[in-house]
Protein backbone atom coordinates (compact mmCIF):
# COMPACT_ATOMS: atom_id res chain seq x y z
CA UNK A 1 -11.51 -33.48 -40.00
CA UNK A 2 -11.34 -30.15 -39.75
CA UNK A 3 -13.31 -29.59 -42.90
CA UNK A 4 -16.33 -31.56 -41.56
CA UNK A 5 -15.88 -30.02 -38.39
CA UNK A 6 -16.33 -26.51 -40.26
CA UNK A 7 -19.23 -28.05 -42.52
CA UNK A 8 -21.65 -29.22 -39.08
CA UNK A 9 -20.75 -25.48 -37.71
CA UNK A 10 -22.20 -23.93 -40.76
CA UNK A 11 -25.01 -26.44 -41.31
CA UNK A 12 -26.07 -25.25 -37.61
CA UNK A 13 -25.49 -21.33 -38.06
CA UNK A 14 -27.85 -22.19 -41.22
CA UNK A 15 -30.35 -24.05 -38.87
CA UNK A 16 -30.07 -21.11 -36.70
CA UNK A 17 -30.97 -18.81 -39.00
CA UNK A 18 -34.07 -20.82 -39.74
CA UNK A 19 -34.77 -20.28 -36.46
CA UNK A 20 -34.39 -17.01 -36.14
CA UNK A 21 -35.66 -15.00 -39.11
CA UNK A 22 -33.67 -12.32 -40.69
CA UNK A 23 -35.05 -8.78 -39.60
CA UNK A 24 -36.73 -10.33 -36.45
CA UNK A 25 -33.09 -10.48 -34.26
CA UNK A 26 -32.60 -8.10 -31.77
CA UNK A 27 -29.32 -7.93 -29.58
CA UNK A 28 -30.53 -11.05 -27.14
CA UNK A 29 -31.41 -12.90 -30.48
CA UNK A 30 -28.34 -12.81 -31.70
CA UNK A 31 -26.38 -13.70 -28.50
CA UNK A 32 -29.30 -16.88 -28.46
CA UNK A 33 -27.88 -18.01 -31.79
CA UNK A 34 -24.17 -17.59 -30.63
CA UNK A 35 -25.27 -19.83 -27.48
CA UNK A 36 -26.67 -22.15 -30.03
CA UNK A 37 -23.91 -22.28 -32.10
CA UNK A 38 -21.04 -22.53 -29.14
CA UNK A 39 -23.06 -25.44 -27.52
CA UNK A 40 -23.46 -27.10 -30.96
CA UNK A 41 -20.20 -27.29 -31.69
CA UNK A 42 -19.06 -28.07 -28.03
CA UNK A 43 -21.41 -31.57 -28.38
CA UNK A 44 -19.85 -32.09 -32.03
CA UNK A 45 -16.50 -32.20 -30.47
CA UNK A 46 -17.61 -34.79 -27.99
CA UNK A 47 -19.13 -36.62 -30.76
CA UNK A 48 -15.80 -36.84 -32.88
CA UNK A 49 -13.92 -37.43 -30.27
CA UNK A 50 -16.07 -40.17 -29.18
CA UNK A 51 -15.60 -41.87 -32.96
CA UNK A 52 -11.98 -41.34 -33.31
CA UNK A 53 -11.92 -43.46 -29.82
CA UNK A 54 -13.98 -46.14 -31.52
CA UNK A 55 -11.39 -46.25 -33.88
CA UNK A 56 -8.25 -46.60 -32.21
CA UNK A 57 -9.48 -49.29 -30.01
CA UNK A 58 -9.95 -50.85 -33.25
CA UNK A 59 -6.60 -50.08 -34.23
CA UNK A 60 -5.37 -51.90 -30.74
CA UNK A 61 -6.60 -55.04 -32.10
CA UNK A 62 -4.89 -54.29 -35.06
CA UNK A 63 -1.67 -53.58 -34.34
CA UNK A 64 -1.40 -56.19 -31.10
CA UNK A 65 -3.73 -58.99 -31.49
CA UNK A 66 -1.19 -61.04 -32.23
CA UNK A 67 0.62 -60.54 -28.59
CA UNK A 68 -1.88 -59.72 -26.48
CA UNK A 69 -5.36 -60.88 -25.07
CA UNK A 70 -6.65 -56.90 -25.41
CA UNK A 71 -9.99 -55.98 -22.76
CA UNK A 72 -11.49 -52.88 -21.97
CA UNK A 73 -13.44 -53.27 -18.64
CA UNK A 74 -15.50 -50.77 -16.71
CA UNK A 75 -14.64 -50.27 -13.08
CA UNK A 76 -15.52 -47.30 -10.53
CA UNK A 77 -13.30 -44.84 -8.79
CA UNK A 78 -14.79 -42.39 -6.06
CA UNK A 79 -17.81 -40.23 -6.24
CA UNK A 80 -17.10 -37.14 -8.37
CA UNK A 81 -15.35 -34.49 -6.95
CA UNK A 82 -17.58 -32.08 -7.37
CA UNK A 83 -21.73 -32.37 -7.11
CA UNK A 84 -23.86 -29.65 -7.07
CA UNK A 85 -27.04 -31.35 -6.32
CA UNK A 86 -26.95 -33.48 -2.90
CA UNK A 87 -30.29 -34.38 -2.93
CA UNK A 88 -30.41 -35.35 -6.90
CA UNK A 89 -30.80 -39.24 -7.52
CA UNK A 90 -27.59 -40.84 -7.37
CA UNK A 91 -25.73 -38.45 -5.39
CA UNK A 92 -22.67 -39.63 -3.84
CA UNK A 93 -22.34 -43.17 -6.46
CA UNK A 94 -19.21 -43.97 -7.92
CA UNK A 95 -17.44 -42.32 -10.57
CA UNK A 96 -17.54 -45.90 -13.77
CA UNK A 97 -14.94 -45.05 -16.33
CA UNK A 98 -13.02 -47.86 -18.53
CA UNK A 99 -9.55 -49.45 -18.57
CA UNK A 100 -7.66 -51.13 -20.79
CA UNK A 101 -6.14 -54.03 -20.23
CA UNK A 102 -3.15 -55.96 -21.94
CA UNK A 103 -2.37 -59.37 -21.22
CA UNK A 104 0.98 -61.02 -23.11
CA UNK A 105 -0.23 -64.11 -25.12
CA UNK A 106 1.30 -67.51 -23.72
CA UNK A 107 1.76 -67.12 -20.04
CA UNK A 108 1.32 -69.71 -17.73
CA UNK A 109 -1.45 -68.95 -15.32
CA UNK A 110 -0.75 -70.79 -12.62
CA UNK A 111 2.11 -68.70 -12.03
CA UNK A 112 2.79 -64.98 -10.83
CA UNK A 113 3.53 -62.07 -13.10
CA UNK A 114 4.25 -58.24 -12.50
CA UNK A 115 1.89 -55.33 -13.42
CA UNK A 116 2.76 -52.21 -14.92
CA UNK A 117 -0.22 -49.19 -14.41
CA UNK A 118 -0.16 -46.78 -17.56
CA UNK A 119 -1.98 -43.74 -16.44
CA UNK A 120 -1.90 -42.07 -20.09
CA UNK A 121 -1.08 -37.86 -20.27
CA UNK A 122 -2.93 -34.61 -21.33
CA UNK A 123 -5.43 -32.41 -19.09
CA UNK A 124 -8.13 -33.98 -21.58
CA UNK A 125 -7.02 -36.92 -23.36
CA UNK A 126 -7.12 -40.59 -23.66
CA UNK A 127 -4.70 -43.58 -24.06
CA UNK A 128 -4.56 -44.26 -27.71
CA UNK A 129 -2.36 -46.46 -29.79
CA UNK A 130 0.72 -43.77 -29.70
CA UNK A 131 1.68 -45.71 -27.15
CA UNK A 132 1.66 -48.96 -29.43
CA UNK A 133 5.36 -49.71 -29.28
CA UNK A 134 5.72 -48.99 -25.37
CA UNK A 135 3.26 -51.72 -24.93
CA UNK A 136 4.89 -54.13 -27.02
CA UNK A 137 8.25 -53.77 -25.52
CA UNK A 138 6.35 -54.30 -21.86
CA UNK A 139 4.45 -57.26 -23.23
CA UNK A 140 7.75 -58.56 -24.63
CA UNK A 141 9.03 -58.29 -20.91
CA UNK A 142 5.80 -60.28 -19.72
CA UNK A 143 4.73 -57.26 -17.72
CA UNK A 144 0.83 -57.66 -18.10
CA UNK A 145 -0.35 -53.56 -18.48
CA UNK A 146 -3.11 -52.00 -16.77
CA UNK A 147 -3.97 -48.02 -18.70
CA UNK A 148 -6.90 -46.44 -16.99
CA UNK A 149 -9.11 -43.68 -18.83
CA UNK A 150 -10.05 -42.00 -15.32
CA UNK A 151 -11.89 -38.96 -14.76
CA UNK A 152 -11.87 -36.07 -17.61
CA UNK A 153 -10.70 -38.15 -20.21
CA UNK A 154 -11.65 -37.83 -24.05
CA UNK A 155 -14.00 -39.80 -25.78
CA UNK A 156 -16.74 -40.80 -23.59
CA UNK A 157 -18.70 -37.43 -23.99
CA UNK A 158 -19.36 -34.34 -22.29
CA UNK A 159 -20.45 -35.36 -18.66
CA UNK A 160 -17.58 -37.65 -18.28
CA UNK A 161 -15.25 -34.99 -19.76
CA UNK A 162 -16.33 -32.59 -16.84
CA UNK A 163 -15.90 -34.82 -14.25
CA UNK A 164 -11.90 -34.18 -14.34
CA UNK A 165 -9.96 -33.79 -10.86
CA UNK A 166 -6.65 -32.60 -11.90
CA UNK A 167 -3.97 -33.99 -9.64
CA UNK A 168 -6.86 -35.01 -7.12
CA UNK A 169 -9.35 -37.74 -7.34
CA UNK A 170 -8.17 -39.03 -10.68
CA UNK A 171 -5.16 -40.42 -8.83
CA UNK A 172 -7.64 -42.28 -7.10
CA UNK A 173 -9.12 -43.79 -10.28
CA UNK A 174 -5.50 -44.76 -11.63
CA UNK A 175 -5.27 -47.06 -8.05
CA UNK A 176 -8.41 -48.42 -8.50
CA UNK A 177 -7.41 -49.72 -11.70
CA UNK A 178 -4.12 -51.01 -10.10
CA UNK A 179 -6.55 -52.85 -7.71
CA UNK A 180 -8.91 -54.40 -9.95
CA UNK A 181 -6.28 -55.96 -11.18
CA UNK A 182 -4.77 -57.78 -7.99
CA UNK A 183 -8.51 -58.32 -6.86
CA UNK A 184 -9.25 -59.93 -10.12
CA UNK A 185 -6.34 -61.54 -11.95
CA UNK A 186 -4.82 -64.69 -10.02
CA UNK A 187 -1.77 -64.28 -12.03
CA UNK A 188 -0.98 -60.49 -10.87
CA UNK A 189 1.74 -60.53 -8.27
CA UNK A 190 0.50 -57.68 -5.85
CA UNK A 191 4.05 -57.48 -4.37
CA UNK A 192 5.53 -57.02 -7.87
CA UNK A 193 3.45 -53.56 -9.50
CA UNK A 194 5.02 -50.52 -11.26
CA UNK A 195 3.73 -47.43 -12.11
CA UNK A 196 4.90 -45.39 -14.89
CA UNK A 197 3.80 -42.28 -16.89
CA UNK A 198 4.45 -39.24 -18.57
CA UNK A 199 3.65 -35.74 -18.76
CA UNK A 200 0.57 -35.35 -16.81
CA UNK A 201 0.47 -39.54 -16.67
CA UNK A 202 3.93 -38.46 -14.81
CA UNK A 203 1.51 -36.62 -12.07
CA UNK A 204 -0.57 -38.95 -11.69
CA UNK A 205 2.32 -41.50 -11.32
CA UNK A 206 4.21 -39.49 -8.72
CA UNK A 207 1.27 -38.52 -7.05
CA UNK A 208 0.12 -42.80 -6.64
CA UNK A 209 3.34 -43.17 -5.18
CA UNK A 210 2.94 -40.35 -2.69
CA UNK A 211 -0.47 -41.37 -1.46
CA UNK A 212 -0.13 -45.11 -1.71
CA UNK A 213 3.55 -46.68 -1.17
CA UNK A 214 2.58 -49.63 -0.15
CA UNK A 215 0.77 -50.22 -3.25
CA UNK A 216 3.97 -49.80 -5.64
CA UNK A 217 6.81 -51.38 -5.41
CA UNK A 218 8.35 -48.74 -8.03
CA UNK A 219 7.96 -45.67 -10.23
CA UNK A 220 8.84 -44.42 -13.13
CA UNK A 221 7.85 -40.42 -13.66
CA UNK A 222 9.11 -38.63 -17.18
CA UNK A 223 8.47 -35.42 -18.19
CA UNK A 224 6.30 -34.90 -15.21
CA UNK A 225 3.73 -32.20 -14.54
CA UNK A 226 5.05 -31.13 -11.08
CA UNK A 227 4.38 -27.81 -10.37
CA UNK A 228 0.76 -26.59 -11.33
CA UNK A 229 2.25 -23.04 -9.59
CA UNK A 230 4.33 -22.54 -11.46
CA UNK A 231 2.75 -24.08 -14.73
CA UNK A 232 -0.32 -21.32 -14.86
CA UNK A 233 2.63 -18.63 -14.80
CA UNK A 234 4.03 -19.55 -18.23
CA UNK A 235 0.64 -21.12 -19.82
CA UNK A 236 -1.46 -19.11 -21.74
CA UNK A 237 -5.38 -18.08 -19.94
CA UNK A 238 -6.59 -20.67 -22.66
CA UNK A 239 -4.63 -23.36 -20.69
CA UNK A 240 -5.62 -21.56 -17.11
CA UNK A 241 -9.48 -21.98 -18.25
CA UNK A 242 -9.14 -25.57 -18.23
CA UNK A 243 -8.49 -25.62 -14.67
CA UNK A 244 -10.28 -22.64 -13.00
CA UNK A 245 -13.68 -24.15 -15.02
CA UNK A 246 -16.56 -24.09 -12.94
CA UNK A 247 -16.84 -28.36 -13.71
CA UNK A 248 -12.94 -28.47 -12.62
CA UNK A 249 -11.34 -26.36 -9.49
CA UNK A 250 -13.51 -23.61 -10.08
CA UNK A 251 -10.60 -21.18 -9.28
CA UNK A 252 -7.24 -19.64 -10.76
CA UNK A 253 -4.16 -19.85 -8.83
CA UNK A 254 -4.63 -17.06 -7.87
CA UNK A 255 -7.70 -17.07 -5.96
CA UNK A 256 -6.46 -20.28 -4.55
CA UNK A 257 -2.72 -21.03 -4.48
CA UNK A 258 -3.21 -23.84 -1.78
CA UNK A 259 -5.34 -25.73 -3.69
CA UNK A 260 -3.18 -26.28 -6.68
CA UNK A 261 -0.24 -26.59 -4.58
CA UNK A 262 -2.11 -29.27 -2.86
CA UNK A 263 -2.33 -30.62 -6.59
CA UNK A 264 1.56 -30.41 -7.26
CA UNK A 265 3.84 -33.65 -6.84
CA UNK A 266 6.79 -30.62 -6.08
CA UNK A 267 5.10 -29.87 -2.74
CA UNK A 268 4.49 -33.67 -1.56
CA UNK A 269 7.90 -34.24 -2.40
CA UNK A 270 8.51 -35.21 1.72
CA UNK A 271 5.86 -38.46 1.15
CA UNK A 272 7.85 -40.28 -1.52
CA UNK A 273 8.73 -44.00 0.00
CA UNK A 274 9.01 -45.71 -2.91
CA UNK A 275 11.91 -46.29 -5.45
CA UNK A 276 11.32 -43.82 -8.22
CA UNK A 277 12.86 -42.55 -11.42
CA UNK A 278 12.75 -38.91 -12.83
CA UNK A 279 13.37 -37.90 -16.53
CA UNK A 280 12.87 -34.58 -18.06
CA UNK A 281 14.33 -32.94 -21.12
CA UNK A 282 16.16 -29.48 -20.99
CA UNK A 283 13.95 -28.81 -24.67
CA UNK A 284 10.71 -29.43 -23.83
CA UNK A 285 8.17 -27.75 -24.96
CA UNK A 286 5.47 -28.67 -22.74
CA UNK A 287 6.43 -29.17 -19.29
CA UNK A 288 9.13 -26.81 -18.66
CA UNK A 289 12.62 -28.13 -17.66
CA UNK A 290 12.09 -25.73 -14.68
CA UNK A 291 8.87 -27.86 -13.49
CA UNK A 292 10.76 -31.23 -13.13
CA UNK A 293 14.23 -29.26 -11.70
CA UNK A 294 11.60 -27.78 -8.62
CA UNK A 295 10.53 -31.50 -7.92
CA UNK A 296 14.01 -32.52 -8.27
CA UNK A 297 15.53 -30.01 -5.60
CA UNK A 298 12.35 -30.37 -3.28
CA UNK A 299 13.03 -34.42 -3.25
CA UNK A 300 17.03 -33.87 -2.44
CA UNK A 301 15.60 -31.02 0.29
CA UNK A 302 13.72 -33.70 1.94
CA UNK A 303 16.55 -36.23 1.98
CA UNK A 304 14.89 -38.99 -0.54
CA UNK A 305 16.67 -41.67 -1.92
CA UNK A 306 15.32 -41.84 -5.94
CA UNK A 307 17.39 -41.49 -9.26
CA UNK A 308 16.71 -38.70 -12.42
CA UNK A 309 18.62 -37.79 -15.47
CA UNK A 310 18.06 -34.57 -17.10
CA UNK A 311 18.71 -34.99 -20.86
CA UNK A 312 20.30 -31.98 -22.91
CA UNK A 313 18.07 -30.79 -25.64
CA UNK A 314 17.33 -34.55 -26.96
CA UNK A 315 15.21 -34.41 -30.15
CA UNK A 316 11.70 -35.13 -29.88
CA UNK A 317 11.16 -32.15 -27.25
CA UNK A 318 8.26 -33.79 -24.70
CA UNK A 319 8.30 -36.88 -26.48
CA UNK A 320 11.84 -37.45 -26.58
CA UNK A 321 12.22 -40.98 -24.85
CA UNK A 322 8.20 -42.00 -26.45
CA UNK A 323 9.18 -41.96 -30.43
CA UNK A 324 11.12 -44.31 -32.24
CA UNK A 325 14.46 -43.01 -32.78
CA UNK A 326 17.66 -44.73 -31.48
CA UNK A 327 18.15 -42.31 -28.92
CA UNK A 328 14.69 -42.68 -27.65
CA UNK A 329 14.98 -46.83 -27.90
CA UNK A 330 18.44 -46.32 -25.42
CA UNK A 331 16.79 -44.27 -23.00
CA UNK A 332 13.93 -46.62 -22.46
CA UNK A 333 16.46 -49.49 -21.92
CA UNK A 334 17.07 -47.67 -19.02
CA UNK A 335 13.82 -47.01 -17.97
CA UNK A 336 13.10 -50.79 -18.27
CA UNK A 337 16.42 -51.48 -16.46
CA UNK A 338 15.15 -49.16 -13.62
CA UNK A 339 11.87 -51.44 -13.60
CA UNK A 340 13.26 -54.70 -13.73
CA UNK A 341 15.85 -54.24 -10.68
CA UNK A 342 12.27 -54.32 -8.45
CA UNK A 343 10.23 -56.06 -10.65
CA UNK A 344 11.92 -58.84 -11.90
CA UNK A 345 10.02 -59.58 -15.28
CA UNK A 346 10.55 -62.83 -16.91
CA UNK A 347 12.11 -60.87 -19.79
CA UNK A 348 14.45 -58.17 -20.23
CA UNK A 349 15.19 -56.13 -22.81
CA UNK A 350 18.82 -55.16 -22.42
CA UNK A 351 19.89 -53.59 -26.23
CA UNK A 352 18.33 -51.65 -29.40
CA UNK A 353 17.83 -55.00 -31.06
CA UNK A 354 15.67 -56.22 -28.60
CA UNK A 355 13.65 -53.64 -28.45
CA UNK A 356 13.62 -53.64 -32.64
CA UNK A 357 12.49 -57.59 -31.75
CA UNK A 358 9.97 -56.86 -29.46
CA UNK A 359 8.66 -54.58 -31.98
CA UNK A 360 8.52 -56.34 -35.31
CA UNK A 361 8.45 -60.15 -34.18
CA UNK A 362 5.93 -62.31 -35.74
């Protein structure tokens, strides 16, 4: 990949100099071709990522065909958050973006069955098939799974990229997904949905939860982003850039403190209604341990009732309960023993060899 990657860079610096003849560049001419070249490879980016999407959903058919009926629809979530033209055509219309949807082969549709929303992680990413074995050990439960790709996701190009709301109106698309789903499916129980995620899916979780408890009747948060504050302080200006984009907030923490706390599941903590589950890992090596621990003393500060384990240097770092080690498998037994004491799935999975079952069954 990277190769090729490399290859359409220097077939465009080549192009470039075509352009531009050698002798005839001045200063501006040369900053023109580094323009060029920086936008070029920007749109290649989209491009591959774009492809690689094409072929994981692939890959979803693939790997759970067999389980699941697999759909990816295309819903809308508010009007972007941020539009510099208010007189342009189409001002003001929806944000569409696409969720997939998993529903376990052989239910009976004339009865009800609990949803599970999968808001996927990353400040630009996508919900790919990493998450394979998670959704196999929900469909084994009979949970049917909801995973939105809201706002700023990868893989649907660069204007869709841009249109990311960090903490803010990509919560928004994560419940509209939720309600498609009641709206649409006659064998979603409304009274029985979930919400779980990770990392920045984690956020997003916590921060549906905050905004909307009487949409969920639980929550599962691990490894959550919860302090954006704090986060820019031990992140690198490369990760700070992604936020304080012109496309994005626009501003560092700095300039505007109250906007990212706004942004920051830590300092909502006093909304939380719902019953809710915190995991973090003291090894992480994305989210900080400290992140989780500020959400964790700011919910016991406001009096909430909620559970959390912090784990001691588990293998797997961020990932530690998401791979496929033992240790991993027994801490999302609990997770799914958390989810089933309000959800009451058909199924449980209550040891390693159901999980191993749920996994590999034919």
């Amino acid at each position: 990949m990277k190769f090729r990657l490399f290859a359409a860079i220097l077939a465009a610096a080549l192009a470039a100099q075509t352009a531009f003849p050698a002798g005839a560049l001045g200063r501006d001419g040369v900053e023109d071709q580094m323009k060029y070249l920086k936008e070029t490879n920007e749109a290649l980016g989209h491009r591959l990522d774009a492809l690689e999407k094409m072929v994981d959903d692939l890959l979803w058919f693939q790997k759970l065909g067999e389980y699941a009926f697999i759909d990816k629809v295309f819903i809308t979530g508010p009007p972007p958050a941020n539009e510099k033209n208010p007189t342009a055509m189409g001002y003001g219309n929806p944000v569409k973006f696409w969720s997939y949807v998993f529903v376990p082969k052989g239910l009976d549709t004339s009865k009800k069955y609990p949803l599970i929303v999968l808001p996927h992680g990353g400040v630009h990413a996508d919900f790919t098939t990493y998450h394979t074995h998670i959704i196999r050990e929900l469909l084994a439960q009979k949970y049917i799974v909801i995973a939105p790709e809201y706002r700023g996701s990868t893989g649907y190009g660069k204007g869709f990229y841009e249109r990311i709301d960090y903490g803010g109106l990509e919560v928004e698309d994560t419940r509209a997904s939720r309600d498609y789903m009641v709206e649409n499916y006659e064998f979603v129980d409304g009274d029985r949905v979930g919400i779980i995620g990770w990392s920045h899916g984690g956020l997003i979780a916590l921060m549906n939860v905050f905004d909307h408890p009487d949409l969920y009747k639980v929550a599962f948060a691990g490894v959550p982003v919860s302090d954006l504050i704090s986060r820019m302080g031990y992140y690198d200006d490369e990760y700070r850039d992604l936020y304080s984009a012109d496309y994005h907030i626009g501003k560092t923490a700095f300039e505007n403190v109250e906007e990212y706390k706004r942004r920051s599941p830590a300092w909502q903590a006093h909304k939380l209604k719902t019953p809710l589950l915190i995991h973090t890992n003291t090894n992480d090596d994305d989210v900080n341990v400290l992140e989780v621990e500020h959400l964790i003393k700011s919910l016991k500060a406001e009096g909430k009732k909620f559970e959390y384990e912090i784990f001691q240097d588990v293998p797997g770092g961020h990932s530690f309960d998401r791979i496929d080690t033992r240790k991993a498998k027994e801490i999302r037994l609990k997770i799914y023993k958390f989810l089933a004491g309000y959800l009451n799935p058909p199924v449980e999975l209550k040891t390693i060899g159901d999980i191993d079952r749920a996994a590999y069954r034919e």
